[in-house]
Protein backbone atom coordinates (compact mmCIF):
# COMPACT_ATOMS: atom_id res chain seq x y z
CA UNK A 1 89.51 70.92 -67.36
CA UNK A 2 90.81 67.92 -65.67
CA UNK A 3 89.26 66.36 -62.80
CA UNK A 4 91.32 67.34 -59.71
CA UNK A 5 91.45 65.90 -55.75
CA UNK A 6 90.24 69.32 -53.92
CA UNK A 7 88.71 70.65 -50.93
CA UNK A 8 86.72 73.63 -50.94
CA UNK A 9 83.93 75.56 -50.25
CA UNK A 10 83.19 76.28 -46.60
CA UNK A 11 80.28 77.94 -45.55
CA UNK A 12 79.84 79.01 -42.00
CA UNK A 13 76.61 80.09 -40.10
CA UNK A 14 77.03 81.20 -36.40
CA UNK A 15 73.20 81.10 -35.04
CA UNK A 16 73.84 82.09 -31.66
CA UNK A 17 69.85 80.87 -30.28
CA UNK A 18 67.75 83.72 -29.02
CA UNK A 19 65.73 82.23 -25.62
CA UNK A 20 64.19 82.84 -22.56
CA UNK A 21 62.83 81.00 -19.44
CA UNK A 22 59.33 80.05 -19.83
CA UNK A 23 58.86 80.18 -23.55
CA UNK A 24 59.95 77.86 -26.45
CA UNK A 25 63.34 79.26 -27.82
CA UNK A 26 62.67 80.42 -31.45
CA UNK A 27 65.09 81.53 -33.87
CA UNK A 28 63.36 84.13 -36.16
CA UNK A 29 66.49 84.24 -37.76
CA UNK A 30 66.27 82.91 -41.79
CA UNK A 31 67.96 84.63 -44.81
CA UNK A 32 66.46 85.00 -48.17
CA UNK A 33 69.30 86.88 -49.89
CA UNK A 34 66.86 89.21 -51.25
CA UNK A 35 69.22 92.35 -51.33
CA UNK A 36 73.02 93.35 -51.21
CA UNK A 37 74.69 94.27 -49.41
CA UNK A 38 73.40 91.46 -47.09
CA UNK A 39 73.55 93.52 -43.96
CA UNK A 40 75.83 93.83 -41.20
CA UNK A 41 74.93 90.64 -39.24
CA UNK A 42 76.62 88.58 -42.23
CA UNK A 43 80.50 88.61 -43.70
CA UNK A 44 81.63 86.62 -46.70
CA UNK A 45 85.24 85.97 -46.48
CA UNK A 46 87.72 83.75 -49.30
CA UNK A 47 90.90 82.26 -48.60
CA UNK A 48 92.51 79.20 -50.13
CA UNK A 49 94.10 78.29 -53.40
CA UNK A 50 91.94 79.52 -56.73
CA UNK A 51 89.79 82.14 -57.53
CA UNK A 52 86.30 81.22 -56.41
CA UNK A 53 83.85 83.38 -53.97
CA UNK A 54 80.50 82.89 -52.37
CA UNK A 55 78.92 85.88 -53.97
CA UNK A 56 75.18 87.52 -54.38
CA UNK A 57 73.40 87.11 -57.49
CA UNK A 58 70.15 89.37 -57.46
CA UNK A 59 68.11 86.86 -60.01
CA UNK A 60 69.43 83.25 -59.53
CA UNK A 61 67.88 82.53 -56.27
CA UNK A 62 64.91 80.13 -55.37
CA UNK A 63 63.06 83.60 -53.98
CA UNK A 64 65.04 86.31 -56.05
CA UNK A 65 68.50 86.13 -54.64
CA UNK A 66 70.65 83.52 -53.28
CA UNK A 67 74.16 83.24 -53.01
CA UNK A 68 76.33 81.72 -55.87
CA UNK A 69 79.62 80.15 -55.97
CA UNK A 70 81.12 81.30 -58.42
CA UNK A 71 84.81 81.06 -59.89
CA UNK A 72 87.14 77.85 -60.85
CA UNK A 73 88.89 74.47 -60.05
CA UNK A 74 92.51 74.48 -58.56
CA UNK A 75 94.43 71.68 -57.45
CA UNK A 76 95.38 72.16 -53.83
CA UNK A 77 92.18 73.11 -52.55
CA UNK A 78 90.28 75.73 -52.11
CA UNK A 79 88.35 77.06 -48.58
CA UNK A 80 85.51 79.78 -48.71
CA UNK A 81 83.84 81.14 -45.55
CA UNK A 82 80.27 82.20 -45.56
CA UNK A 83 80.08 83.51 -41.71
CA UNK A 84 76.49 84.39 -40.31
CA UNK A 85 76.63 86.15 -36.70
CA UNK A 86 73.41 87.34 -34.88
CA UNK A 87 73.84 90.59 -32.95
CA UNK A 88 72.36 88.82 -29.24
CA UNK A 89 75.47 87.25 -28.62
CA UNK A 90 75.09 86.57 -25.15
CA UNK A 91 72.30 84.11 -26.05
CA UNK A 92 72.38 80.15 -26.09
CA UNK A 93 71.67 76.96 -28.01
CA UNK A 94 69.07 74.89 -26.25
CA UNK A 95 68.87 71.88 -27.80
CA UNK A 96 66.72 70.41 -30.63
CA UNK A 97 67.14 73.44 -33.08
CA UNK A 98 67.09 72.61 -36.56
CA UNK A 99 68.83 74.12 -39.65
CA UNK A 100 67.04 74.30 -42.68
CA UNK A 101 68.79 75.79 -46.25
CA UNK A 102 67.88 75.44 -50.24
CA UNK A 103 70.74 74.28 -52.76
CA UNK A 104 70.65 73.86 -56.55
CA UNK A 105 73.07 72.63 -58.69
CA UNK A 106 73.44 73.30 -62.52
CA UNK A 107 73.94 70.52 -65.54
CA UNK A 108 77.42 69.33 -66.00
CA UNK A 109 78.95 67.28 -63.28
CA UNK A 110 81.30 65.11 -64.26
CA UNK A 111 82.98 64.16 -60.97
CA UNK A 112 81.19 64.23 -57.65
CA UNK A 113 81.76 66.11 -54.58
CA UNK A 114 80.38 65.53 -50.88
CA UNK A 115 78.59 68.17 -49.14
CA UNK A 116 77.90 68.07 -45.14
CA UNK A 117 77.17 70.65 -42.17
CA UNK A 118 79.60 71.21 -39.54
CA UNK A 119 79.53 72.59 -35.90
CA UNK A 120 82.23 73.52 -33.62
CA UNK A 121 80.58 73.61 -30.39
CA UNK A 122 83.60 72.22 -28.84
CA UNK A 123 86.14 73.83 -30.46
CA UNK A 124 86.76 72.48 -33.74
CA UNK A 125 84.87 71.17 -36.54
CA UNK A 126 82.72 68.26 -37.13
CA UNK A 127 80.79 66.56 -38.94
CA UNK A 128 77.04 66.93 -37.66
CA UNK A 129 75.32 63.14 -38.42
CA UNK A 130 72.74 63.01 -41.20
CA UNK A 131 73.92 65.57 -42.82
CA UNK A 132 76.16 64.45 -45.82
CA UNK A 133 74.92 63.69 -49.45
CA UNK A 134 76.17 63.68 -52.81
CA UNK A 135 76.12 66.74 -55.12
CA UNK A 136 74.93 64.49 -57.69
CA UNK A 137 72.20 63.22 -55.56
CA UNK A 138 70.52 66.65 -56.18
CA UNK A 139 68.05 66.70 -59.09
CA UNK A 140 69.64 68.99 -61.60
CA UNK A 141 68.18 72.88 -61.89
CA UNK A 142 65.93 72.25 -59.20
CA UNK A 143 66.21 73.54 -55.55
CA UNK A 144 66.41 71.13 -53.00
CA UNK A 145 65.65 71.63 -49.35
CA UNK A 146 67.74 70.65 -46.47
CA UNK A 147 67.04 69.92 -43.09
CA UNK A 148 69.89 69.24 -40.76
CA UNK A 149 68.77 68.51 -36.57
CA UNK A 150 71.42 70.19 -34.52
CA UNK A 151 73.14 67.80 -32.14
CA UNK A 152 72.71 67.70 -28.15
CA UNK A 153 76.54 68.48 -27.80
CA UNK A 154 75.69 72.13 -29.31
CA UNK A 155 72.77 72.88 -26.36
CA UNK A 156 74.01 75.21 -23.48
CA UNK A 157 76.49 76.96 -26.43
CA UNK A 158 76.22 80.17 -27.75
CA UNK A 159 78.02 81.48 -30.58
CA UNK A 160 77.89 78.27 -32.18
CA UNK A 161 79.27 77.93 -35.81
CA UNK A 162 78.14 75.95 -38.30
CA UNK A 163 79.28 75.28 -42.06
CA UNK A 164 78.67 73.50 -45.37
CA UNK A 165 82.07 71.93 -46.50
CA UNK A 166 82.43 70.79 -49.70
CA UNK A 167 84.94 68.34 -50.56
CA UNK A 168 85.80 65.65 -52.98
CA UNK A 169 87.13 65.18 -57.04
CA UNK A 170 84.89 67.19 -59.66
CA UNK A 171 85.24 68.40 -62.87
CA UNK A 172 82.66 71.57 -62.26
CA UNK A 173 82.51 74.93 -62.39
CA UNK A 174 81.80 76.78 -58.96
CA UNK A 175 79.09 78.68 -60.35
CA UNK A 176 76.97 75.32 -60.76
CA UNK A 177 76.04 76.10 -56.91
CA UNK A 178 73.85 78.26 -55.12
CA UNK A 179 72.16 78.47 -51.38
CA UNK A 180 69.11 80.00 -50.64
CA UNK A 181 66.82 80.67 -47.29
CA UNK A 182 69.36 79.69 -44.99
CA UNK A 183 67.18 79.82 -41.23
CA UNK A 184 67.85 78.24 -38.05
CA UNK A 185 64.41 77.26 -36.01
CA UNK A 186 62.71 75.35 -33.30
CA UNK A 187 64.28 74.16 -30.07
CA UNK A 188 62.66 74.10 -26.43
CA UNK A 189 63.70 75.51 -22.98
CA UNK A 190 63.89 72.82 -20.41
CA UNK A 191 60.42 73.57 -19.04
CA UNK A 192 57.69 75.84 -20.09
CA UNK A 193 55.11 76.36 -17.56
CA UNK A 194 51.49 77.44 -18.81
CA UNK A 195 49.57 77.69 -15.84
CA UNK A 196 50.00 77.49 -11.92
CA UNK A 197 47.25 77.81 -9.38
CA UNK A 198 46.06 76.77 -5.94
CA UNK A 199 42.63 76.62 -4.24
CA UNK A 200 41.69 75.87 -0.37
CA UNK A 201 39.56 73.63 0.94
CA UNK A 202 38.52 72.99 4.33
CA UNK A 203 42.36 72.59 5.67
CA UNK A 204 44.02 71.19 2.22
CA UNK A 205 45.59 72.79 -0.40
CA UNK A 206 45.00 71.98 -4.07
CA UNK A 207 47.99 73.05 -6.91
CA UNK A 208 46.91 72.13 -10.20
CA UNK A 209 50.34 73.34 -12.89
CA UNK A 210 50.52 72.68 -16.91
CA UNK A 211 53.70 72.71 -18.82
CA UNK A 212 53.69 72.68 -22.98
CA UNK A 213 57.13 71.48 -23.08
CA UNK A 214 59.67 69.75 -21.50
CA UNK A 215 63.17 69.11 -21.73
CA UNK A 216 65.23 67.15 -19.24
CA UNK A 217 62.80 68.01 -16.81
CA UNK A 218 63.33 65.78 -13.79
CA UNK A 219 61.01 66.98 -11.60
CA UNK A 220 58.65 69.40 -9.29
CA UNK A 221 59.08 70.21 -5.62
CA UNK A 222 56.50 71.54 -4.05
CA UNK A 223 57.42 74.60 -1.26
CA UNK A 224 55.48 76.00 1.42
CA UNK A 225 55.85 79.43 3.53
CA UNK A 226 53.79 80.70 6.35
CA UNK A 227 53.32 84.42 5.55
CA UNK A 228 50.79 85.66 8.61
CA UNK A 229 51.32 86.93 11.60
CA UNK A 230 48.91 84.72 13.47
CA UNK A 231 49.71 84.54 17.56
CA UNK A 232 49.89 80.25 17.03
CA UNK A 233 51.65 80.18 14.20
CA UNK A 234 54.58 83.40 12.72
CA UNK A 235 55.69 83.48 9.96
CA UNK A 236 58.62 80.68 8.32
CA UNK A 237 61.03 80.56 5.71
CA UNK A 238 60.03 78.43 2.27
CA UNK A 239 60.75 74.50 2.92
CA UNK A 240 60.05 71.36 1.05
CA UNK A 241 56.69 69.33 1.47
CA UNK A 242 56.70 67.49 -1.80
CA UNK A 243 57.89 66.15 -4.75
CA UNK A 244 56.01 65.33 -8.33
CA UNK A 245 58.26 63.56 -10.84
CA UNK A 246 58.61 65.63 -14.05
CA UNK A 247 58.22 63.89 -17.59
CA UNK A 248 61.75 64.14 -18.57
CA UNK A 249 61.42 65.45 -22.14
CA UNK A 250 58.26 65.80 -23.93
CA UNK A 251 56.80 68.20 -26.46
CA UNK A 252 52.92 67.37 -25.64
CA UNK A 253 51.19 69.41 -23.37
CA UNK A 254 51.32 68.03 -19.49
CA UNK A 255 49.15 68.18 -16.07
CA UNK A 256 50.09 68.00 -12.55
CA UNK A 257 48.55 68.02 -9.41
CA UNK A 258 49.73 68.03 -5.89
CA UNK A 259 47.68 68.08 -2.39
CA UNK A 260 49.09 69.42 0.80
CA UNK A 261 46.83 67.66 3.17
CA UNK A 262 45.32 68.89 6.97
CA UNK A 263 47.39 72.33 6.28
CA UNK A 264 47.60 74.04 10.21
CA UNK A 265 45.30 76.83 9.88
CA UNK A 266 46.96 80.28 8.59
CA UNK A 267 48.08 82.15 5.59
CA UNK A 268 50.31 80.60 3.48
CA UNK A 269 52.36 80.87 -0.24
CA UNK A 270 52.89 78.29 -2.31
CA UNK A 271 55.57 77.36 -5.40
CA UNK A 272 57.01 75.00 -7.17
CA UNK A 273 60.41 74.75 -8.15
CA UNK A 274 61.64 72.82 -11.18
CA UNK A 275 64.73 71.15 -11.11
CA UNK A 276 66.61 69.63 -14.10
CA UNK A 277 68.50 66.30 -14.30
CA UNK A 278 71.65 68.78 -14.53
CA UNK A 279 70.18 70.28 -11.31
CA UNK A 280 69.77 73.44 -12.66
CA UNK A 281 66.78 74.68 -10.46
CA UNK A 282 63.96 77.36 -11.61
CA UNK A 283 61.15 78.97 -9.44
CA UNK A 284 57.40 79.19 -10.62
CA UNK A 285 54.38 79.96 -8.67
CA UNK A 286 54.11 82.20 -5.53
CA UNK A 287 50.48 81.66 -4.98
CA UNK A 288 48.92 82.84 -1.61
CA UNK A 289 45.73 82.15 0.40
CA UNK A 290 43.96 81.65 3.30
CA UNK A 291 43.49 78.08 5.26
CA UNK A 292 41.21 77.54 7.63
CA UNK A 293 38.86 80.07 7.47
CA UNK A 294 35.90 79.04 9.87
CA UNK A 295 32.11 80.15 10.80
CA UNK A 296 32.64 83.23 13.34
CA UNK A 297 30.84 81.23 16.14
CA UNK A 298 31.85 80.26 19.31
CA UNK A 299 32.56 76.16 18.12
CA UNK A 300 34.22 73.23 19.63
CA UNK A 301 34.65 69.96 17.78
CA UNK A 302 34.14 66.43 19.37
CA UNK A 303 37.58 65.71 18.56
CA UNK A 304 39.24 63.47 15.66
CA UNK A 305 39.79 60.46 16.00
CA UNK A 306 37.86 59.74 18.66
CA UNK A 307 37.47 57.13 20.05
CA UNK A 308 41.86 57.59 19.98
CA UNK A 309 45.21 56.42 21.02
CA UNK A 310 47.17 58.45 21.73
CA UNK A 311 46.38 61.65 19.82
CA UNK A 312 43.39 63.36 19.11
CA UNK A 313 42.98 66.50 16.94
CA UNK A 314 40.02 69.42 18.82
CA UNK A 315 39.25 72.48 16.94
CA UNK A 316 37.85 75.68 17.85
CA UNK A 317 36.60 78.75 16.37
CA UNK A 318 35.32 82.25 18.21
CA UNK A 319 32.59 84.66 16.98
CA UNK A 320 34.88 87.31 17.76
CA UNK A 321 38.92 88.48 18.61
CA UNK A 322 39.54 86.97 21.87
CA UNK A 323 41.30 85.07 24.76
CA UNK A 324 40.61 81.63 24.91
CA UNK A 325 41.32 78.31 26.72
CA UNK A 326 40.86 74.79 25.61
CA UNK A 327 41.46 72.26 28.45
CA UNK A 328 41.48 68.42 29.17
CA UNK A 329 39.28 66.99 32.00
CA UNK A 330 39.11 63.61 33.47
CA UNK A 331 36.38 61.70 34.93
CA UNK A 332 36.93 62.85 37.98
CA UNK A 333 36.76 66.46 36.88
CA UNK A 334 39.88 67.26 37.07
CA UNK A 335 42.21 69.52 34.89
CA UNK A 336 45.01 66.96 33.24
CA UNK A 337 46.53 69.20 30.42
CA UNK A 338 45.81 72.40 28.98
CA UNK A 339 46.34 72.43 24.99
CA UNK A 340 45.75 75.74 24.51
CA UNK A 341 45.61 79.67 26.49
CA UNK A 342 45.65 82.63 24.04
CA UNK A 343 44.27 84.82 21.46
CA UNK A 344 42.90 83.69 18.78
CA UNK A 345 41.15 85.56 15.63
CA UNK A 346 37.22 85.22 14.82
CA UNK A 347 36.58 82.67 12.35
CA UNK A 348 39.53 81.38 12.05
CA UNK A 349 39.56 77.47 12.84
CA UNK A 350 42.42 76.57 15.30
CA UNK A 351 43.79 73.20 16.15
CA UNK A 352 45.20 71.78 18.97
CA UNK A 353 46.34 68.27 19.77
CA UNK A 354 45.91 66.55 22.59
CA UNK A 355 48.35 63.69 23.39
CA UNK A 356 47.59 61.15 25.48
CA UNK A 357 50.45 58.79 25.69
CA UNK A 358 50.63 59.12 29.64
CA UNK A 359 47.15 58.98 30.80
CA UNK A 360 45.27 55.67 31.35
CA UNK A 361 42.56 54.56 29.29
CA UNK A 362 39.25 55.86 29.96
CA UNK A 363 36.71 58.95 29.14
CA UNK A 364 38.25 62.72 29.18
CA UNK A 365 36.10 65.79 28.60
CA UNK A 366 37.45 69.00 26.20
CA UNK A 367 36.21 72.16 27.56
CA UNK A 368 36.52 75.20 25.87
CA UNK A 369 36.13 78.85 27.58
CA UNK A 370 35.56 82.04 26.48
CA UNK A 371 33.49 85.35 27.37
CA UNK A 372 32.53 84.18 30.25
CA UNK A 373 31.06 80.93 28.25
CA UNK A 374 32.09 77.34 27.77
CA UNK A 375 31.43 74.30 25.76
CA UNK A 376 32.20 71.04 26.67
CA UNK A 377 32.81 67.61 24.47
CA UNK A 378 33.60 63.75 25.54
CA UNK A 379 36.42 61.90 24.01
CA UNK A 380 37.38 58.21 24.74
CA UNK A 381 41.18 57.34 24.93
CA UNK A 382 41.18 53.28 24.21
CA UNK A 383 44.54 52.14 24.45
């Protein structure tokens, strides 16, 4: 037979990628062509000029079967379509997936043809980079494997199709080729949290987070709610009190920490919600606890900073559920401001600030009252 200027043989895979938030995306998807009928998930389908078929062979294959072209030259061209659908169709490439499939070639090439994968994530066809060789640059009767990385313009697809075309002048029979343990695998979610926790101190909050993987992962802000019902302070919506910058895209395992210093005293949630460079946004987290939490004695603090101009920061506690008053004397014993008159809980530290922005210079006393007692402390206001 003469050698002839074709096109053919067209293989198409559709690997739509099977995901979810918080893990790595992996395809368990591979095909060894072990029995036929090869199951409902694939269809072989010929069209084109000739008489030539991507076909099962039960013996030929690397692991049993494989696939075999099988059939004969035409000039024109001929197209064959090897179409490989998973049944989650809803699901979505994610970016760096890779496709991995055995060929062998038989003795007897006397022209050459050029084999390389194609996608269609945008519509139609092209040529995925890296992935083109030679028939003849496979060693003859042995299987070769072939790894081909998916491009970034196939992430966020689904349905995706990819296919081995074949084109070029050779004097060969179809039969010379056969694929084998076709799979589709890897690929990473934009940001895989592993662990997320938060711990109290005295009035700070500590969040310690870990992420395994990250993919265009711009960064963390940090989110607070007050969730108690305490008389001082009800409860708020979530807002912002932080940002951590994420590491963009990494596959090594990450740590990040965050403080939320001199936290008014309360209950409180925390999370952290990731946000991609896309600005696709994703919650983690939700961790709750209690800041704040004090001796149950009756407790009044000298005041910080003090010496101070113009604000000082008193705290309290109580021994027990009461009504308390924390006021501001001068010198001359007189009441110049009264920072706080309510109930407060036992052992629960409270705050109040005292600003001094309109009062001279000079030495003020804190007093503190409650069942029927008081305690008194000097602070200095240096201006």
């Amino acid at each position: 037979m003469k050698p002839s200027s074709l096109f053919f043989g067209l293989i198409i895979l559709a690997f739509p990628a099977q995901a979810l938030k918080g893990q790595v995306s992996s395809f368990p998807y591979s095909q060894d062509f072990t029995a036929d009928p090869l199951g409902t998930d694939w269809t072989v389908s010929n069209s084109g000029v000739g008489a030539n078929n991507w076909s099962y062979s039960a013996s030929d294959g690397n692991t049993g079967g494989c696939l075999k072209l099988t059939g004969y030259i035409t000039a024109g061209g001929d197209e064959n379509y090897l179409h490989l659908a998973l049944n989650t169709s809803s699901a979505t490439f994610t970016g760096g997936e890779t496709f991995t499939y055995e060929i062998f070639r038989e003795t007897g090439a006397l022209g050459d043809a050029t084999i390389v994968v194609q996608q269609n994530a945008s519509g139609s066809f092209v040529d995925i980079p890296g992935s083109s060789y030679s028939i003849n640059s496979l060693t003859a009767t042995t299987w070769t494997t072939k790894t081909v990385s998916l491009p970034p313009a196939m992430e966020n697809k689904t349905n995706v199709t990819l296919r081995l075309k074949i084109s070029g002048t050779l004097s060969l029979a179809f039969d010379n080729l056969r694929l084998d343990n076709a799979s589709l695998s890897g690929g990473v979610l934009p940001i895989q949290i592993t662990s997320f926790s938060a711990s109290a101190g005295r009035l700070d909050v500590f969040l310690k987070w870990s992420t395994a993987t990250e993919l265009k992962n711009y960064g963390f802000e940090i989110e607070r709610r007050h969730t108690s019902t305490s008389p001082s302070l009800p409860p708020t919506g979530w807002s912002r009190i932080g940002f951590v910058q994420g590491a963009g895209t990494s596959n090594a395992p990450r740590q990040y920490t965050f403080t939320d210093h001199n936290v008014p005293p309360g209950r409180y949630a925390y999370r952290i919600k990731q946000i991609d460079h896309d600005g696709t946004i994703h919650y983690f987290g939700d961790a709750e606890l209690e800041i704040g939490l004090g001796p149950k004695k009756f407790t009044l603090s000298e005041g910080y900073p003090n010496p101070f101009n113009p604000l000082t920061t008193i705290e309290f506690t109580l021994p027990d559920d009461g009504r308390a008053v924390l006021s501001i004397y001068n010198a001359l014993g007189q009441r110049v401001a009264v920072l706080f008159d309510g109930e407060a809980l036992a052992g629960r530290i409270v705050q109040a600030q005292f600003d001094a922005s309109r009062f001279p210079s000079g030495i003020y006393f804190s007093r503190l009252e409650y069942g029927g007692k008081a305690l008194t402390r000097k602070i200095v206001l240096l201006k």
